[in-house]
Protein backbone atom coordinates (compact mmCIF):
# COMPACT_ATOMS: atom_id res chain seq x y z
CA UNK A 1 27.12 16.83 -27.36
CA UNK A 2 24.98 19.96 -28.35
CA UNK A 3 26.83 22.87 -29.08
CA UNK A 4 25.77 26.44 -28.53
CA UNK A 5 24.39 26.89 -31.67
CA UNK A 6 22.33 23.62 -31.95
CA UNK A 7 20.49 24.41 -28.64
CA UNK A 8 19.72 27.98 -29.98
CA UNK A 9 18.31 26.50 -33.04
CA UNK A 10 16.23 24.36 -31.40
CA UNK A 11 15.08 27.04 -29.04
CA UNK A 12 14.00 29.22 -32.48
CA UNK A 13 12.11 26.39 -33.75
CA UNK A 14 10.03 25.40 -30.56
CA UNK A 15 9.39 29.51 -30.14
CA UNK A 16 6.19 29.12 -32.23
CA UNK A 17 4.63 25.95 -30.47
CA UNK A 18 5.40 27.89 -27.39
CA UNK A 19 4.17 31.11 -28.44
CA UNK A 20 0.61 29.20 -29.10
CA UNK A 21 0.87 27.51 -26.13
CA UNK A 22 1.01 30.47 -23.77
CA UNK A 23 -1.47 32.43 -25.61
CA UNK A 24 -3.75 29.81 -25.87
CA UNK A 25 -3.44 29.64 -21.64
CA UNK A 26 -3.38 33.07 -21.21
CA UNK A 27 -5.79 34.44 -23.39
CA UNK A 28 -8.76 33.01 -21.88
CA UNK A 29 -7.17 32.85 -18.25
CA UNK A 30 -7.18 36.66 -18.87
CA UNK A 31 -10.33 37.09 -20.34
CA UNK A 32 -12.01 35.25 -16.74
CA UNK A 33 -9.88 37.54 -14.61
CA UNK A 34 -11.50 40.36 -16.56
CA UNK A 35 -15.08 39.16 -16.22
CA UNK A 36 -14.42 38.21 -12.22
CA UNK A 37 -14.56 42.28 -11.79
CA UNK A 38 -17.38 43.28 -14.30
CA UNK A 39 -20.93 42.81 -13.60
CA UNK A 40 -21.92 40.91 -16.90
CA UNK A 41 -25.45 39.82 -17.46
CA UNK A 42 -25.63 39.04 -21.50
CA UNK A 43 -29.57 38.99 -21.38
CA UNK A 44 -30.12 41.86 -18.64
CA UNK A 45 -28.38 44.83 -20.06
CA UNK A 46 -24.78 43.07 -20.91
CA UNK A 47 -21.79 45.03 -19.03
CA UNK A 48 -23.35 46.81 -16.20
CA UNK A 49 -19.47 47.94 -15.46
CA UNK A 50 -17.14 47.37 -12.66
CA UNK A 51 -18.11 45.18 -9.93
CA UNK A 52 -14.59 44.95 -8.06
CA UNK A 53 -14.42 42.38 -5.96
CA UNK A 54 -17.98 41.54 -5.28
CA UNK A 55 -18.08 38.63 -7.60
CA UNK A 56 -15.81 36.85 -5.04
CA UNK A 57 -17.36 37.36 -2.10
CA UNK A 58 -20.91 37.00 -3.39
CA UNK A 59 -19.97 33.50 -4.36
CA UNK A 60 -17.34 32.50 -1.63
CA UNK A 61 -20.96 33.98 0.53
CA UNK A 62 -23.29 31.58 -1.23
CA UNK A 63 -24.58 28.71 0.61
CA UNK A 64 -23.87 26.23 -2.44
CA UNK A 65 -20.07 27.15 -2.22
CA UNK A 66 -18.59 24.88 0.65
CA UNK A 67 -20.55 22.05 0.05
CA UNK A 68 -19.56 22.16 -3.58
CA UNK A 69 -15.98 22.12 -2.46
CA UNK A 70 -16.69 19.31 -0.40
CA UNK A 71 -18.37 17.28 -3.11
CA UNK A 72 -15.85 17.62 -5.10
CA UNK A 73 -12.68 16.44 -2.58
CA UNK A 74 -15.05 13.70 -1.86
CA UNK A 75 -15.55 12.90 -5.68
CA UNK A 76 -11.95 13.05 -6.35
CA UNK A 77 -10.74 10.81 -3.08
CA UNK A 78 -13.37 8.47 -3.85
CA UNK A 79 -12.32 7.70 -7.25
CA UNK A 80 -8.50 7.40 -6.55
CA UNK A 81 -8.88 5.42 -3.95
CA UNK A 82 -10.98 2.35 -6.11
CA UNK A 83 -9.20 3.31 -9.15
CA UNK A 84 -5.00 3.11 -7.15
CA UNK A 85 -6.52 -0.15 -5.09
CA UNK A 86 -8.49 -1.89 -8.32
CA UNK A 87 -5.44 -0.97 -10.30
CA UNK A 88 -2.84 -2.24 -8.38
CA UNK A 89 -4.97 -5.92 -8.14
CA UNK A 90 -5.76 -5.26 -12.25
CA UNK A 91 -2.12 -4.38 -12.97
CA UNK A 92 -0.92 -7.37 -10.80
CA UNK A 93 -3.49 -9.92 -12.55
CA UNK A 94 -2.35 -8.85 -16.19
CA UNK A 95 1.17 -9.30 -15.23
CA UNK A 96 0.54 -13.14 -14.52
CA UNK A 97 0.88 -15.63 -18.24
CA UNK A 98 -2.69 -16.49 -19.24
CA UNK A 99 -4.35 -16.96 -22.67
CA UNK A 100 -5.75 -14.17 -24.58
CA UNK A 101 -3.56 -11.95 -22.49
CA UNK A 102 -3.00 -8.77 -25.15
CA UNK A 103 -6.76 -9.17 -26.05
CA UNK A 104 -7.42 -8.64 -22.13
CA UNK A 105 -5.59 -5.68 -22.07
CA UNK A 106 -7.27 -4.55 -24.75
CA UNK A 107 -10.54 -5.23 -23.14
CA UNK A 108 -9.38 -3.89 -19.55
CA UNK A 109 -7.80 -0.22 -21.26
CA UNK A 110 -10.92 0.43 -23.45
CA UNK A 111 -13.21 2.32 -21.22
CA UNK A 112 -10.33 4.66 -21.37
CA UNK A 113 -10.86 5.75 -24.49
CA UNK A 114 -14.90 6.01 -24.46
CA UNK A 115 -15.87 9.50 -23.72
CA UNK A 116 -17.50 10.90 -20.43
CA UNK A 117 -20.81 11.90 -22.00
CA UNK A 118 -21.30 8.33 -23.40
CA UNK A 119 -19.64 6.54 -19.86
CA UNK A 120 -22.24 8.41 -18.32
CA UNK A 121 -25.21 7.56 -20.58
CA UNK A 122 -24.84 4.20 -20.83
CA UNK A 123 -24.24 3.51 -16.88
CA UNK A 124 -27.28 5.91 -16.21
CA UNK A 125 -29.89 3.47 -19.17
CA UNK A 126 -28.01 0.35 -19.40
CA UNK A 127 -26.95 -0.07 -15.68
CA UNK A 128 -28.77 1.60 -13.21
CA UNK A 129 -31.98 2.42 -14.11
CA UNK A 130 -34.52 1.69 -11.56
CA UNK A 131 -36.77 0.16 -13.96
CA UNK A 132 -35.04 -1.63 -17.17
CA UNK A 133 -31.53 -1.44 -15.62
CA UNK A 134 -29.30 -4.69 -15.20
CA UNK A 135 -28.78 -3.70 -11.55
CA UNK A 136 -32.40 -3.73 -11.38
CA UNK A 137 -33.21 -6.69 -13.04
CA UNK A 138 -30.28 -9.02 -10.78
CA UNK A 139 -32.09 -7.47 -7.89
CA UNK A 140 -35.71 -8.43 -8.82
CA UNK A 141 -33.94 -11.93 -9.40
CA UNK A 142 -32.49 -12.26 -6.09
CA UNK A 143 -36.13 -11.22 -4.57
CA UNK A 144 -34.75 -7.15 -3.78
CA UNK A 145 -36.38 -4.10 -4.70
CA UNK A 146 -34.53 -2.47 -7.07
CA UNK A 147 -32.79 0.58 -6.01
CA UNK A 148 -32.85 4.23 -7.67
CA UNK A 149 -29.48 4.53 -7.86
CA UNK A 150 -28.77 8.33 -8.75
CA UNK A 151 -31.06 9.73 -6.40
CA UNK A 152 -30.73 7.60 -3.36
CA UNK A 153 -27.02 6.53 -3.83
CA UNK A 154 -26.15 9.66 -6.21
CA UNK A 155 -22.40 9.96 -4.88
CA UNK A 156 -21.45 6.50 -4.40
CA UNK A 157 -22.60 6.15 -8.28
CA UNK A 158 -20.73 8.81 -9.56
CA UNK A 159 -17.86 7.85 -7.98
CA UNK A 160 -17.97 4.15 -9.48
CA UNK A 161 -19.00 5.70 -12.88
CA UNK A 162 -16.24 7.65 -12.99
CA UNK A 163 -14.15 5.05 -11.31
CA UNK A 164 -14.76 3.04 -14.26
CA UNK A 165 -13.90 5.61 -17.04
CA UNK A 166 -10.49 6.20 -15.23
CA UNK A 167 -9.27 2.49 -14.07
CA UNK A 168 -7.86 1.89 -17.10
CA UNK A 169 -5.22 4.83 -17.04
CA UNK A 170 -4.11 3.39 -13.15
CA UNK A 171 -4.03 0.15 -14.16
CA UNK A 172 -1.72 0.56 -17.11
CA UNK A 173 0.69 3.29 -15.29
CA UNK A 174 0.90 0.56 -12.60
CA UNK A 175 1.21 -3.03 -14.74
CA UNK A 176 4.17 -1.17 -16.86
CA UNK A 177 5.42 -0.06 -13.08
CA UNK A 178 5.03 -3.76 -12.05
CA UNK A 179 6.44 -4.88 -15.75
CA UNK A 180 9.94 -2.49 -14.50
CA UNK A 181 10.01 -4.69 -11.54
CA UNK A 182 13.42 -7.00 -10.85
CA UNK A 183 11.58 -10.68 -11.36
CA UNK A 184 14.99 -12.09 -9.37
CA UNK A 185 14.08 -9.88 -6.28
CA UNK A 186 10.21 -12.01 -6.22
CA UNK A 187 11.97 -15.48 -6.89
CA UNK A 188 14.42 -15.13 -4.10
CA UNK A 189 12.18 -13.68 -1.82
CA UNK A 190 9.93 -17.47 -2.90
CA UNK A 191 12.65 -19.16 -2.11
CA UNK A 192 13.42 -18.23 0.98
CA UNK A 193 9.81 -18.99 1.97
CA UNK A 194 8.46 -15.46 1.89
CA UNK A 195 4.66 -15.74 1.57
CA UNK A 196 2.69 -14.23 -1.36
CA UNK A 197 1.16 -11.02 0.87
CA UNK A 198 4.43 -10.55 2.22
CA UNK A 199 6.24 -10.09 -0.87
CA UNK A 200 3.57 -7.61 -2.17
CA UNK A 201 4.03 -5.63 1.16
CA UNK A 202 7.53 -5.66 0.86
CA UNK A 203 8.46 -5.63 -2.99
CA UNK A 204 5.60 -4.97 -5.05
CA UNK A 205 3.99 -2.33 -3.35
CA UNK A 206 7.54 0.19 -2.27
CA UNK A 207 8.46 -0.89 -6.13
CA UNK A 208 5.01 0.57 -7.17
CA UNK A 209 5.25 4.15 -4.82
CA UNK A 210 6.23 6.13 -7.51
CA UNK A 211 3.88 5.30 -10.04
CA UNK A 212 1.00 5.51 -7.37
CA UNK A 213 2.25 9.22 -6.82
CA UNK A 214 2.12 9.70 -10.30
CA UNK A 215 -0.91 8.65 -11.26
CA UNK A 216 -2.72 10.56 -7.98
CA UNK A 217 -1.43 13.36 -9.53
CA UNK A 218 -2.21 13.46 -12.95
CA UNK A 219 -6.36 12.12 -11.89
CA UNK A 220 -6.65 14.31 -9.17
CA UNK A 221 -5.60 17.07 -11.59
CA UNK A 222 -8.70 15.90 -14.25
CA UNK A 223 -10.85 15.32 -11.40
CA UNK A 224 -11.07 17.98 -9.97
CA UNK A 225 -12.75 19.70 -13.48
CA UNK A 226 -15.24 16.75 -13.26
CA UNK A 227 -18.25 17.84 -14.70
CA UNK A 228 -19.92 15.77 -17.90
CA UNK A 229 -20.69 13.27 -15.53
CA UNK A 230 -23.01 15.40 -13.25
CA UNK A 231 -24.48 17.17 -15.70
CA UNK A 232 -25.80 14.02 -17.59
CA UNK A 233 -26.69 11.70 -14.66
CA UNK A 234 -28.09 13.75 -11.66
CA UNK A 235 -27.97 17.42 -12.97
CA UNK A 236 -26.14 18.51 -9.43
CA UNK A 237 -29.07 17.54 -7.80
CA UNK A 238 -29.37 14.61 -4.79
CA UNK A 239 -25.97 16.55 -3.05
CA UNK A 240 -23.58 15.65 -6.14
CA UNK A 241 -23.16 19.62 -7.31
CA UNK A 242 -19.48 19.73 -7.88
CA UNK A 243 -17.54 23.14 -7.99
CA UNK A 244 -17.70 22.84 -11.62
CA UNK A 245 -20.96 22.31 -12.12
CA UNK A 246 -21.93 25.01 -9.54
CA UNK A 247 -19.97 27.81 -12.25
CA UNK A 248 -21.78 26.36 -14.64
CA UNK A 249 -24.90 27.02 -13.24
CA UNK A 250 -24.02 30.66 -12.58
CA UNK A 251 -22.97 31.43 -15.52
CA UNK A 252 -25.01 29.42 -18.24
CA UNK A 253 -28.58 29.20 -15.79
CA UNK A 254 -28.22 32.38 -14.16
CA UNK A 255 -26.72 34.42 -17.08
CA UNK A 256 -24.13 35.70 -14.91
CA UNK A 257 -20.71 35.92 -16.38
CA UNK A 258 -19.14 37.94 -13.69
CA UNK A 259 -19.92 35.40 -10.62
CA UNK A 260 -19.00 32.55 -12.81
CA UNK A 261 -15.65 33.93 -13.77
CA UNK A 262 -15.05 34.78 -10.13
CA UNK A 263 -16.02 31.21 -9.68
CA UNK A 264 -13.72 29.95 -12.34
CA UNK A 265 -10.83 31.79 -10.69
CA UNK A 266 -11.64 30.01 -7.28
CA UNK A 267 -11.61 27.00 -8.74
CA UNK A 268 -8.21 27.45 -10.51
CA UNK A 269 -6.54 28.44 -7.08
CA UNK A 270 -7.91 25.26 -5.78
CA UNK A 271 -6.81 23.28 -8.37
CA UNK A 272 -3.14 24.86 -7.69
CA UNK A 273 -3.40 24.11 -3.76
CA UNK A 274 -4.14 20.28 -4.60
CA UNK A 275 -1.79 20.51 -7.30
CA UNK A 276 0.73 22.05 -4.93
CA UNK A 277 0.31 19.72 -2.19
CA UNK A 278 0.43 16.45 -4.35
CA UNK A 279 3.27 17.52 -5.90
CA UNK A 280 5.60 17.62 -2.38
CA UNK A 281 4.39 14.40 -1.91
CA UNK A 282 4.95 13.11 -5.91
CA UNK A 283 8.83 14.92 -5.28
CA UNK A 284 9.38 13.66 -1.94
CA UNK A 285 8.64 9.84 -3.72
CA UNK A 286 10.30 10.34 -6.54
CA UNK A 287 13.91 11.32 -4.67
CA UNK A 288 13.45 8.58 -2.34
């Protein structure tokens, strides 16, 4: 049992890593706070002074705003809703015996671990290029005409290339979920002559809740930041300009510091709405 003086020693030692922490948040959260209200134009004149609050509403006002927003939501839902529904089939599938199973899981987590610049590069040249593309190719071979996929399916593409880069993480939250699950609970529902979709309605999927919850939070969280993806397929063009992408354009193409740091803080209080709102539905889960 910890006595006063352990838990005050272990307070003093975790001060630093804390201190770090909070200026390492803080520090540049202040520093975009401070640009939101400054008209800031590095290559026309630098700090033109204080622009209150017309950063905001210039780009709350701009017509790329709300259909960024939507983009994005539309991003995010896409993507959790193939990566929860492949995972939960993925995580199901690795839980049965076969042979080669660790080197599967291997295989299925990998993607994982292969970073968003290079996910993005090799679906764009490798995959869906119109003209040496594999999608192409198995569509000249079935007698198609091979589609342009990031111009005239730009979101449906982004969502599955970004689908891909984040199945893994579902699918392993949800197979150690599965893994947790009481094997007696399946073989006595068998026996009593329970079909297979009813014991995955009944068991499998209320067992798996939480971990669903969980893992809707913690994507949705990354997701909504998406951004290398954009930038090296379409470029936020074809309707795909995410939130993200549309700060980056204000304050990298349009050398405006001010209206992207006003953009930056809109994006943070959306970011804490979602975050908000997922997590009364990750508590209300997690005390059922």
């Amino acid at each position: 049992m910890a006595t006063q003086h352990s838990r005050s020693s272990a307070r003093l030692m975790m001060a630093p890593a804390v201190f770090l922490l909070l200026v390492w948040m803080l520090v540049p959260l202040s520093m975009t706070l401070w640009f939101s209200f400054r008209k800031y134009l590095p290559l026309r004149g630098g700090d033109l002074g204080w622009a209150g609050f017309d950063n905001y509403v210039r780009f709350v006002t701009s017509s790329a705003f709300w259909p960024s927003v939507v983009t994005t939501l539309i991003i995010v839902g896409g993507v959790l809703v193939v990566t929860v529904f492949l995972g939960v089939l993925l995580a199901i599938l690795l839980d049965q015996p076969m042979w080669g199973q660790g080197v599967v899981r291997i295989l299925v987590i990998a993607p994982f671990f292969v970073m968003p610049t290079v996910s993005a590069l090799v679906w764009k040249n490798m995959f869906m290029d119109p003209t040496n593309g594999l999608f192409a190719h198995l569509w000249r071979f079935f007698g198609a005409e091979p589609v342009s996929w990031l111009s005239q399916a730009s979101m449906p593409s982004l969502i599955m290339i970004v689908s891909w880069q984040w199945l893994p993480f579902a699918t392993l939250i949800l197979l150690t979920a599965i893994q947790s699950l009481d094997s007696e609970q399946l073989e006595a529902a068998e026996m009593d002559g329970a079909p297979p979709l009813s014991r995955f309605f009944h068991i499998i999927l209320p067992h798996l809740s939480r971990a669903i919850t969980i893992v809707i939070l913690i994507q949705t969280i990354f997701l909504l930041s998406i951004f290398a993806e954009i930038f090296v397929t379409t470029a936020g063009a074809f309707g795909t300009k995410t939130l993200t992408y549309l700060i980056f354009q204000r304050v990298l193409e349009s050398q405006n510091v001010g209206l992207g740091s006003a953009g930056g803080v809109y994006a943070i209080i959306l970011a804490n709405i979602v975050a908000l709102f997922l997590m009364r539905i990750v508590g209300k889960n997690l005390d059922a």
